[in-house]
N, C-alpha and C. Protein backbone atom coordinates (compact mmCIF):
# COMPACT_ATOMS: atom_id res chain seq x y z
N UNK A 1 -2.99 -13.09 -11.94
CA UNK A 1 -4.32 -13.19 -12.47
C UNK A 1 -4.52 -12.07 -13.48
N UNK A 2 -4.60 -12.43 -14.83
CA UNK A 2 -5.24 -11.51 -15.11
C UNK A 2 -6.96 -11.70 -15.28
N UNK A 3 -7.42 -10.31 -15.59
CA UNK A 3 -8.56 -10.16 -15.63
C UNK A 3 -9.29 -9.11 -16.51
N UNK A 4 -10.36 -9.10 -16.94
CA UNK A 4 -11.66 -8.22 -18.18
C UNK A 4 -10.85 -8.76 -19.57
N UNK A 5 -10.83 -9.87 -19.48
CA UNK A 5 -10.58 -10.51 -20.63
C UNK A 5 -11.74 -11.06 -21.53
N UNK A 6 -11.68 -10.91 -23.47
CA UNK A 6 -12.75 -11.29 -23.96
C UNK A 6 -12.88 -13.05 -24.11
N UNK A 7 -13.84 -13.01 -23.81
CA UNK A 7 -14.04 -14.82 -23.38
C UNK A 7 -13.93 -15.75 -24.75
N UNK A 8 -13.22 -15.24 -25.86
CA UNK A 8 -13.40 -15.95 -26.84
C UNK A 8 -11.55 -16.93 -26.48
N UNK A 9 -11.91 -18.30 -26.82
CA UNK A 9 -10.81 -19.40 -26.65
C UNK A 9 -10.54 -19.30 -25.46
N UNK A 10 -11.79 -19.17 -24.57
CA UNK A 10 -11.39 -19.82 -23.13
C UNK A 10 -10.39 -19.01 -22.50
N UNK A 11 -10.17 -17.04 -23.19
CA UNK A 11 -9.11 -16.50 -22.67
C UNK A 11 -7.57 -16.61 -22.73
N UNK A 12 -7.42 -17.76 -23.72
CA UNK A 12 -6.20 -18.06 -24.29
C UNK A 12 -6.13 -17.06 -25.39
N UNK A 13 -4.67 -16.90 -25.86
CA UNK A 13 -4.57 -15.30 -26.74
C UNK A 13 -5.21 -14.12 -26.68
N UNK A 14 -6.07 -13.77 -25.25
CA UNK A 14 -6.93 -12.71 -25.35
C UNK A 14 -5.75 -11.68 -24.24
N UNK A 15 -6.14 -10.05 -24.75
CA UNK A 15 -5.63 -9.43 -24.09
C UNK A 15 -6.63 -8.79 -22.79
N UNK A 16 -5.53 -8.60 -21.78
CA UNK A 16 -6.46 -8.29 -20.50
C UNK A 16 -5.42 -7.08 -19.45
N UNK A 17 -5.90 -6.98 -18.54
CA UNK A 17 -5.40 -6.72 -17.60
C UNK A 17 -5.03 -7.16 -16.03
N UNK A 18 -3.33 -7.19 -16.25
CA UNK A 18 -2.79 -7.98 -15.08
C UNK A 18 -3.32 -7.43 -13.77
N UNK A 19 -3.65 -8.79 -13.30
CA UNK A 19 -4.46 -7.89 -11.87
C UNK A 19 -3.35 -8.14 -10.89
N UNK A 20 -2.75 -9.34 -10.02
CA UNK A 20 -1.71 -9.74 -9.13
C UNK A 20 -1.27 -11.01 -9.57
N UNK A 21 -0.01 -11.90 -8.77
CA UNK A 21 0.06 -12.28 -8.76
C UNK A 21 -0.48 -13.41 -7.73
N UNK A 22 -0.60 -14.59 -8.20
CA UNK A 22 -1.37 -15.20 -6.56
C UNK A 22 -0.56 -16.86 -5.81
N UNK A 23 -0.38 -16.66 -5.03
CA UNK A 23 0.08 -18.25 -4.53
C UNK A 23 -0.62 -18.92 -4.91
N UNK A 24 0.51 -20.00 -4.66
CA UNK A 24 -0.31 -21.46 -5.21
C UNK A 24 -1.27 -22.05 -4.02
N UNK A 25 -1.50 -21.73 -2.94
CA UNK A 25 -2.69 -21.90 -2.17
C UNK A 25 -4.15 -21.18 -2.76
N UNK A 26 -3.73 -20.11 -3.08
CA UNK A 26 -5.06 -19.21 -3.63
C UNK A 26 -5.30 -20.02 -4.83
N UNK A 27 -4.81 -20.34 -5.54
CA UNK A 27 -4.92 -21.10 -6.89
C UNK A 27 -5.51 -22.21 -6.51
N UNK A 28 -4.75 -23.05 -5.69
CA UNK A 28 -5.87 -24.64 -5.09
C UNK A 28 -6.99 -23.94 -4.74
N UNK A 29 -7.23 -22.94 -3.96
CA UNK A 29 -8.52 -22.18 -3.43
C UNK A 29 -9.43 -22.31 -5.02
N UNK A 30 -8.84 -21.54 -6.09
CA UNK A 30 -9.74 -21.18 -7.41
C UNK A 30 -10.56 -22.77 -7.94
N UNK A 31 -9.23 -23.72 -7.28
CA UNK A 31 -9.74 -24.54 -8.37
C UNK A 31 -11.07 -25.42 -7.80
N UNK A 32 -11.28 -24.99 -6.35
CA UNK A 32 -12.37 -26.16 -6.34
C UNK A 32 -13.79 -24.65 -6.27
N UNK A 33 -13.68 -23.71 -6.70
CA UNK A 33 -14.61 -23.01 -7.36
C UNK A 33 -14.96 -23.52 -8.60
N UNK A 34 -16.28 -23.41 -8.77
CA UNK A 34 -16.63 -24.29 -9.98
C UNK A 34 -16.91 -23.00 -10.83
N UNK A 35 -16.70 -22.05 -10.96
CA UNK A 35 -16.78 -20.83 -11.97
C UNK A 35 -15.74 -21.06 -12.37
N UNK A 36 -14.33 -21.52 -12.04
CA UNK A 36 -12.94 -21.34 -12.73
C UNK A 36 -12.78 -23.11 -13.23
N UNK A 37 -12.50 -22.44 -14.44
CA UNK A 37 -12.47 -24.15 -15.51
C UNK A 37 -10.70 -24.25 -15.53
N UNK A 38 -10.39 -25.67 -15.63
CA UNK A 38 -9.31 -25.85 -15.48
C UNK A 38 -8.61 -26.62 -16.92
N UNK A 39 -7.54 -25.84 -17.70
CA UNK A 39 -7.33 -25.90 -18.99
C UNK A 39 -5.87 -26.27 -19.12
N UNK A 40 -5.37 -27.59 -20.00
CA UNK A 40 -4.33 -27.66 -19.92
C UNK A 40 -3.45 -27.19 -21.72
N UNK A 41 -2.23 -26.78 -21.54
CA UNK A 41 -1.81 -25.69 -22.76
C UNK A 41 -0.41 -27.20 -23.12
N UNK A 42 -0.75 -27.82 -24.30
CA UNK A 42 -0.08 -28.62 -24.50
C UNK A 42 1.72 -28.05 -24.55
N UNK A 43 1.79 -26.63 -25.09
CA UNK A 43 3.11 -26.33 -26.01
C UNK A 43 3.57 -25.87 -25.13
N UNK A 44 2.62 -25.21 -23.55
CA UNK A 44 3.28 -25.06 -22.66
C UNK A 44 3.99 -25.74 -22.02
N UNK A 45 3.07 -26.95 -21.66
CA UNK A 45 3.13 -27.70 -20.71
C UNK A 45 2.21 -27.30 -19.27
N UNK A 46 1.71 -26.39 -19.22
CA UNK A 46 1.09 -25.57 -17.94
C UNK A 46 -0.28 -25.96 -18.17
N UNK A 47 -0.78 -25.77 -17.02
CA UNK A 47 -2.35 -25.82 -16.76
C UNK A 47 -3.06 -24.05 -16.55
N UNK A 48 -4.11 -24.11 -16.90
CA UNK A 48 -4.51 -22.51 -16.53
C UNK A 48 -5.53 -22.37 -16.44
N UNK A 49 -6.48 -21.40 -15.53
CA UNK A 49 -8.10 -21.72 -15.12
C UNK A 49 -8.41 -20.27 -15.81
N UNK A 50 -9.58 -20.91 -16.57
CA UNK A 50 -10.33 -19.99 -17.08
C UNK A 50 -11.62 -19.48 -16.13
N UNK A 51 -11.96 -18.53 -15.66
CA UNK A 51 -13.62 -18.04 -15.11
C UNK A 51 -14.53 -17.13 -16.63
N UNK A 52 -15.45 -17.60 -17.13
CA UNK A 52 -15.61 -16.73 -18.08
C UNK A 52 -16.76 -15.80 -17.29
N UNK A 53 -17.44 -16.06 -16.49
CA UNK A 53 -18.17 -15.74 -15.54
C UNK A 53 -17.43 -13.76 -15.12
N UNK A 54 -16.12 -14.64 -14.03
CA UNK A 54 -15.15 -13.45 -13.89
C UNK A 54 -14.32 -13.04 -15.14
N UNK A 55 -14.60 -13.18 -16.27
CA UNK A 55 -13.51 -12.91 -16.95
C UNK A 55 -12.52 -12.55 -16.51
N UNK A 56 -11.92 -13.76 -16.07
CA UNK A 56 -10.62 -13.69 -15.02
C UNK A 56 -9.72 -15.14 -16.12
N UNK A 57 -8.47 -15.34 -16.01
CA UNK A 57 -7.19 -16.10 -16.41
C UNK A 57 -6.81 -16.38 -15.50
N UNK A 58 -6.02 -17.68 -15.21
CA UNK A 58 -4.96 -17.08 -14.57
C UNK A 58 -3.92 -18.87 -15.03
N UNK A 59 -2.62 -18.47 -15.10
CA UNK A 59 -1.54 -19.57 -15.50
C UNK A 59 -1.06 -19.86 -14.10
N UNK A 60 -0.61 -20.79 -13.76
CA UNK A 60 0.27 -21.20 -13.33
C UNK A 60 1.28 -22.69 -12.98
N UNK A 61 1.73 -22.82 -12.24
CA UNK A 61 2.21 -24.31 -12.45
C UNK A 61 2.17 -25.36 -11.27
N UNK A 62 1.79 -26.61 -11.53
CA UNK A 62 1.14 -27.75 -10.91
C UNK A 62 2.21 -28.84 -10.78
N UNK A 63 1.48 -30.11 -9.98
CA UNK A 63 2.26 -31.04 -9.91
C UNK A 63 2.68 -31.82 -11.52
N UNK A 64 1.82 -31.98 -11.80
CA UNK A 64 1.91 -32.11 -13.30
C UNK A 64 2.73 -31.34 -13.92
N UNK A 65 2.78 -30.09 -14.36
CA UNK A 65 3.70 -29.45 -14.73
C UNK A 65 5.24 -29.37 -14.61
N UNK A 66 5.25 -29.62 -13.25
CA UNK A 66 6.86 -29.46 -12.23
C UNK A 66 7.14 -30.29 -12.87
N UNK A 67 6.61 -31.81 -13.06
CA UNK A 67 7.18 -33.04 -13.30
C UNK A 67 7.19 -33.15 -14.99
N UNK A 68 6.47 -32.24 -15.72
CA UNK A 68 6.55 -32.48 -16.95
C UNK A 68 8.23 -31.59 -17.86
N UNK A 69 7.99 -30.59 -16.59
CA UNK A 69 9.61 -29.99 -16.80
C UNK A 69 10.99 -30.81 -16.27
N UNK A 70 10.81 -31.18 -15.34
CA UNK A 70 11.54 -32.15 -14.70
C UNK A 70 12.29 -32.65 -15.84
N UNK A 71 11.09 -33.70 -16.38
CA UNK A 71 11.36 -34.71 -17.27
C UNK A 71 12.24 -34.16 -18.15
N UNK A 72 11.76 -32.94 -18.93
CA UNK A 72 12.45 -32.10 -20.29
C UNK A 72 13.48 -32.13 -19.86
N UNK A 73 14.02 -31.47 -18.41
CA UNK A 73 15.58 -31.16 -18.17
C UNK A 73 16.16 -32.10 -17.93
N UNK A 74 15.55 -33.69 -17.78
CA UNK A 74 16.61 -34.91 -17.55
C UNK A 74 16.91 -35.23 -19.15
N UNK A 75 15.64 -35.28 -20.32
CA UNK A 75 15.55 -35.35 -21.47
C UNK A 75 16.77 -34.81 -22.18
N UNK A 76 16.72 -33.98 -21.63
CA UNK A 76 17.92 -32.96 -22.62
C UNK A 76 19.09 -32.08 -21.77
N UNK A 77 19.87 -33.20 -20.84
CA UNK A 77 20.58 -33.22 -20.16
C UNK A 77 21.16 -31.99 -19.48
N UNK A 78 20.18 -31.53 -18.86
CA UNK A 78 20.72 -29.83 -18.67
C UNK A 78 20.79 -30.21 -17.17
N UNK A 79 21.48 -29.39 -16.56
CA UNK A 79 22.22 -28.86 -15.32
C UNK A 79 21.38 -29.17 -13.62
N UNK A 80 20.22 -28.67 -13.98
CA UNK A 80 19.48 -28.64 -13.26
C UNK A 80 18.06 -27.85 -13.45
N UNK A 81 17.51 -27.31 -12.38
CA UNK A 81 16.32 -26.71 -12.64
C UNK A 81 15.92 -25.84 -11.62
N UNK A 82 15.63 -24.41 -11.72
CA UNK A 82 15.22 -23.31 -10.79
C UNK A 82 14.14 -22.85 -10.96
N UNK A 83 13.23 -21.81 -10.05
CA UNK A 83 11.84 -22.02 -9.45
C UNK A 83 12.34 -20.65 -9.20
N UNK A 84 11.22 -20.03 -8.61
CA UNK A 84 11.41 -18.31 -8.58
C UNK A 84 10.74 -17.58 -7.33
N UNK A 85 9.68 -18.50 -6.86
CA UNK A 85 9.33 -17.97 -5.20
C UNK A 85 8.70 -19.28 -4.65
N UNK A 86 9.72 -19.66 -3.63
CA UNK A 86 9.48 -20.93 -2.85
C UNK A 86 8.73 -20.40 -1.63
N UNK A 87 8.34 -19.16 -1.30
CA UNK A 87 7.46 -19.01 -0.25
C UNK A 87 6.04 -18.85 -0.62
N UNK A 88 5.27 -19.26 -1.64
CA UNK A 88 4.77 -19.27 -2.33
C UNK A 88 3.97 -21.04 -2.89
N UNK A 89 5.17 -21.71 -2.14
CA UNK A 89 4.35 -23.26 -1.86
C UNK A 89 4.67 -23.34 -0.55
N UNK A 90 4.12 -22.92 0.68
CA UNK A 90 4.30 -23.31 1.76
C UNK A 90 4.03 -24.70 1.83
N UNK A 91 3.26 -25.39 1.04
CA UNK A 91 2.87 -26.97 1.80
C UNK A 91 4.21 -27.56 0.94
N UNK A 92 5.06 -27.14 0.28
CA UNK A 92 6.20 -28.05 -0.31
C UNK A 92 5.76 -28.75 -1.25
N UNK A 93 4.40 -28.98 -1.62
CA UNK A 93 3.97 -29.77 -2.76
C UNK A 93 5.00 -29.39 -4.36
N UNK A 94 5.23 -28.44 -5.06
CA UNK A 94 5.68 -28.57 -5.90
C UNK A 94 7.05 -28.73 -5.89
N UNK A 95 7.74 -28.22 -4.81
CA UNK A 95 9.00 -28.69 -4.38
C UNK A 95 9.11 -29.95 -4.23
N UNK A 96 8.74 -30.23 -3.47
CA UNK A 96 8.24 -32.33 -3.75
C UNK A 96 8.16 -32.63 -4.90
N UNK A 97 7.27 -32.66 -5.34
CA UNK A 97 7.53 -33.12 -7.23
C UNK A 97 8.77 -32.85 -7.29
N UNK A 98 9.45 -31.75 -7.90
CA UNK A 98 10.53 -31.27 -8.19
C UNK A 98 11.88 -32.26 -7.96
N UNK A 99 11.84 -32.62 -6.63
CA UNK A 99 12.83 -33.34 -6.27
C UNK A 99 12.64 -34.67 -5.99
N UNK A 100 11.40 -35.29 -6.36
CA UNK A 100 10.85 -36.76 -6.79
C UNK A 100 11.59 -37.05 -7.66
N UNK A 101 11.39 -35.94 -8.86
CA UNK A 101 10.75 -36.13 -10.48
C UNK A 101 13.02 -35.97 -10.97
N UNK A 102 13.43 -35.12 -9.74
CA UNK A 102 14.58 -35.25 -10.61
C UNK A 102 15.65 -36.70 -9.65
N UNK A 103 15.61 -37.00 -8.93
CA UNK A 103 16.05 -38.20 -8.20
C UNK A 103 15.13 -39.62 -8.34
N UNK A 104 14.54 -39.74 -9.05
CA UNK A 104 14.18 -40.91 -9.86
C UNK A 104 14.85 -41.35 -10.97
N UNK A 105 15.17 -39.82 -11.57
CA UNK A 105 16.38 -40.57 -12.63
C UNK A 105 17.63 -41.20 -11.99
N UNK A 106 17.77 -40.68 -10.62
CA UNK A 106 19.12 -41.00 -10.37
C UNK A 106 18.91 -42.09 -10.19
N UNK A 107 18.08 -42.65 -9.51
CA UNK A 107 17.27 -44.22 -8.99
C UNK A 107 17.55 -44.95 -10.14
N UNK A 108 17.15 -44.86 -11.33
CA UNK A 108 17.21 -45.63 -12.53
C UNK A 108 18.22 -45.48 -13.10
């Protein structure tokens, strides 16, 4: 999360200060707060909730996302695909995607 960011573009390109990092439970937590707006970054591919309220940010990555990378690495025939803290989706949700999104190609 970062945070004391200036609220101009929804906190996109603004500089701030990194506050923590947060699981993706705390993040489902943000999103059904209705102070944190939920913004999707085309060039990323990522989704990211703005609070202008908290002048708070924060990025991270979704079912949507998992599967939009997925796709890229079947697209452009690469190896596979790695993730960086799996304790961090305890409910397995993006791990699920993950291994939907890449064994469907095998399906087809």
């Amino acid at each position: 999360m970062v945070d004391q960011l200036n609220p101009a573009d929804n906190g996109l390109f603004q500089s701030g200060k990194i506050n923590r990092g947060l699981p993706f439970l705390e993040i489902q937590e943000l999103m059904k707060d209705s102070t944190y707006v939920r913004y999707w970054d085309d060039k990323a591919a990522a989704p990211y909730l703005y609070s202008e309220r908290n002048s708070a940010w924060v990025t991270f990555e979704d079912e949507e996302s998992i599967a939009s990378k997925m796709d890229f690495s079947i697209d452009k025939g690469l190896g596979g695909a790695m993730f960086s803290e799996l304790s961090e989706d305890p409910s397995r949700s993006l791990l699920n995607t993950m291994y939907r999104q890449l064994n469907s190609d095998l399906e087809n």
